[in-house]
C-alpha atoms as a PDB file:
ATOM      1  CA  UNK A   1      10.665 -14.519  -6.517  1.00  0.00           C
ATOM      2  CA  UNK A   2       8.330 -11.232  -5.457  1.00  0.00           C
ATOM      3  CA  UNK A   3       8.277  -7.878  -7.281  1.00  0.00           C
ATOM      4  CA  UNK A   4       6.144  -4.733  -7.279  1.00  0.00           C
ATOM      5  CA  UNK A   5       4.517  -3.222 -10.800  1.00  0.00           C
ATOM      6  CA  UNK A   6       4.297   0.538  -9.898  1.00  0.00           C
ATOM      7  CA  UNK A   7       2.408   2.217 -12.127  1.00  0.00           C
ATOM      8  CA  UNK A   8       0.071   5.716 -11.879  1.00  0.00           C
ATOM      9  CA  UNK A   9      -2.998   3.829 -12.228  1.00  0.00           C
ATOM     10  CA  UNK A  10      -4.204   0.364 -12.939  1.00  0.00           C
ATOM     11  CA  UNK A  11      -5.579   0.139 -16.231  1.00  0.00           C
ATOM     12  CA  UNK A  12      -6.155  -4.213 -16.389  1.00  0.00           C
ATOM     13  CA  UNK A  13      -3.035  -4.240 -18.638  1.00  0.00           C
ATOM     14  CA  UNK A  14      -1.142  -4.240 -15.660  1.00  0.00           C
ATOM     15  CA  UNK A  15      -2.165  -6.666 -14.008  1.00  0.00           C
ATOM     16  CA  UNK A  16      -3.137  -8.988 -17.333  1.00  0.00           C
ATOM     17  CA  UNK A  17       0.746  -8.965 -18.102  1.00  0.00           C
ATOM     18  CA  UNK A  18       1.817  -9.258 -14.227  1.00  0.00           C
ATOM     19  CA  UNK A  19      -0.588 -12.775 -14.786  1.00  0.00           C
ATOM     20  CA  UNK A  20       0.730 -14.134 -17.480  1.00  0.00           C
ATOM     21  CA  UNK A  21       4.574 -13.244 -16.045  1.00  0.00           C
ATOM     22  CA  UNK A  22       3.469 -15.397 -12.992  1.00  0.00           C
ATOM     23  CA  UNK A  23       2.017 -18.528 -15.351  1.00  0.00           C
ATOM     24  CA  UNK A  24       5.481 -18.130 -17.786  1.00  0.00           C
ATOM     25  CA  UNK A  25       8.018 -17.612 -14.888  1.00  0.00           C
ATOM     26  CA  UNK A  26       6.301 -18.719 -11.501  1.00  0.00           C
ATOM     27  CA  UNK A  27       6.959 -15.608 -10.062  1.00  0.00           C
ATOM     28  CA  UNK A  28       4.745 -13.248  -7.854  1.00  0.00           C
ATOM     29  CA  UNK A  29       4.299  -9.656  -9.457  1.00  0.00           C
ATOM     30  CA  UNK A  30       1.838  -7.312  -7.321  1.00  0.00           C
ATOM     31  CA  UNK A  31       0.561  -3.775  -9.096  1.00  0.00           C
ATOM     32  CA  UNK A  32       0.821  -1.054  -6.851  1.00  0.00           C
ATOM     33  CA  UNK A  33      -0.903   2.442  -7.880  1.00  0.00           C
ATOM     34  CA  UNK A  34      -0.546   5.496  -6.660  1.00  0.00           C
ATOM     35  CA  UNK A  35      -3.567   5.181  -4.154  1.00  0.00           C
ATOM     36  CA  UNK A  36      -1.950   1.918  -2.683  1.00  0.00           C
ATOM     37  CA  UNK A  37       1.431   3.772  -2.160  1.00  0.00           C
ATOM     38  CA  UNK A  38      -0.922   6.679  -0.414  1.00  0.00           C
ATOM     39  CA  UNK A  39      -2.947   3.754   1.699  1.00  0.00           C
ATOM     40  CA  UNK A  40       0.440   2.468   3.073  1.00  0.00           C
ATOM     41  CA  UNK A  41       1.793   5.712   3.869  1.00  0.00           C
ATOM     42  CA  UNK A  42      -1.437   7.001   5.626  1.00  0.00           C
ATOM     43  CA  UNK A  43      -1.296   3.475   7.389  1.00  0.00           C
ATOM     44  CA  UNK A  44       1.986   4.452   8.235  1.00  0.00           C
ATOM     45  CA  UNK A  45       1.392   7.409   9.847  1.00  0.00           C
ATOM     46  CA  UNK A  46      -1.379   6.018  11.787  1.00  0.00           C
ATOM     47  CA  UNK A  47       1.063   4.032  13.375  1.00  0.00           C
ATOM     48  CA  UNK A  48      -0.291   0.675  11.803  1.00  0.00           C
ATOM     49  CA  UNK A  49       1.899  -2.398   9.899  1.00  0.00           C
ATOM     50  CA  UNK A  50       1.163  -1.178   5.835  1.00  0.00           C
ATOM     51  CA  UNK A  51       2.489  -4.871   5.383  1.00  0.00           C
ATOM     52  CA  UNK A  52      -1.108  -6.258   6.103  1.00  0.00           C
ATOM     53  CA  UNK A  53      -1.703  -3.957   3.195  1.00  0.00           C
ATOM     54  CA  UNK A  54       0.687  -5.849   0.926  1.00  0.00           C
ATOM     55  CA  UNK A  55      -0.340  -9.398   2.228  1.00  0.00           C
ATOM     56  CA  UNK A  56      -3.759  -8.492   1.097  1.00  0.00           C
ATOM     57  CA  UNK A  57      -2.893  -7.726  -2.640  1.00  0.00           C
ATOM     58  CA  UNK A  58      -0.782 -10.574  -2.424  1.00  0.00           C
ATOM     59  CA  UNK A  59      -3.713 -12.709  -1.705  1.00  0.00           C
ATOM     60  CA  UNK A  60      -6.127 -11.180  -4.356  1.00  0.00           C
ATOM     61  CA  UNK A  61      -3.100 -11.360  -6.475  1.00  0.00           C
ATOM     62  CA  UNK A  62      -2.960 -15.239  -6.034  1.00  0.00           C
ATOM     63  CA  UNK A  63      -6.876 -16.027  -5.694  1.00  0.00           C
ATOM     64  CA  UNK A  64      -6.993 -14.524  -8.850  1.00  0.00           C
ATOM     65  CA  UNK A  65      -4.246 -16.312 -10.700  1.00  0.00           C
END
């Protein structure tokens, strides 16, 4: 299972809790903030793929569970 964590800003909570959701549940949680969200959408309108945005935090996200 994959989810997104939205939250204003990423204060290490986040992403602390999103961790120990993936350990508990073996599921995939990835924290977006509000400057991700603004990445993809300028990626966007660049006319590039924001889902090699999203594979990247998916990768940190595992690398650093």
């Amino acid at each position: 299972m994959f989810g997104f964590l939205v939250s204003r800003k990423n204060d290490g909570l986040d992403i602390q809790r999103a961790y120990r959701r993936l350990d508990k549940e073996r599921k995939v949680i990835i924290c977006l903030t509000d400057e991700d969200l603004i990445a993809m959408l300028q990626m966007d309108a660049d006319g590039e793929d924001a889902t090699s945005y999203v594979q990247n935090l998916y990768r940190t996200f595992i690398d650093k569970s």
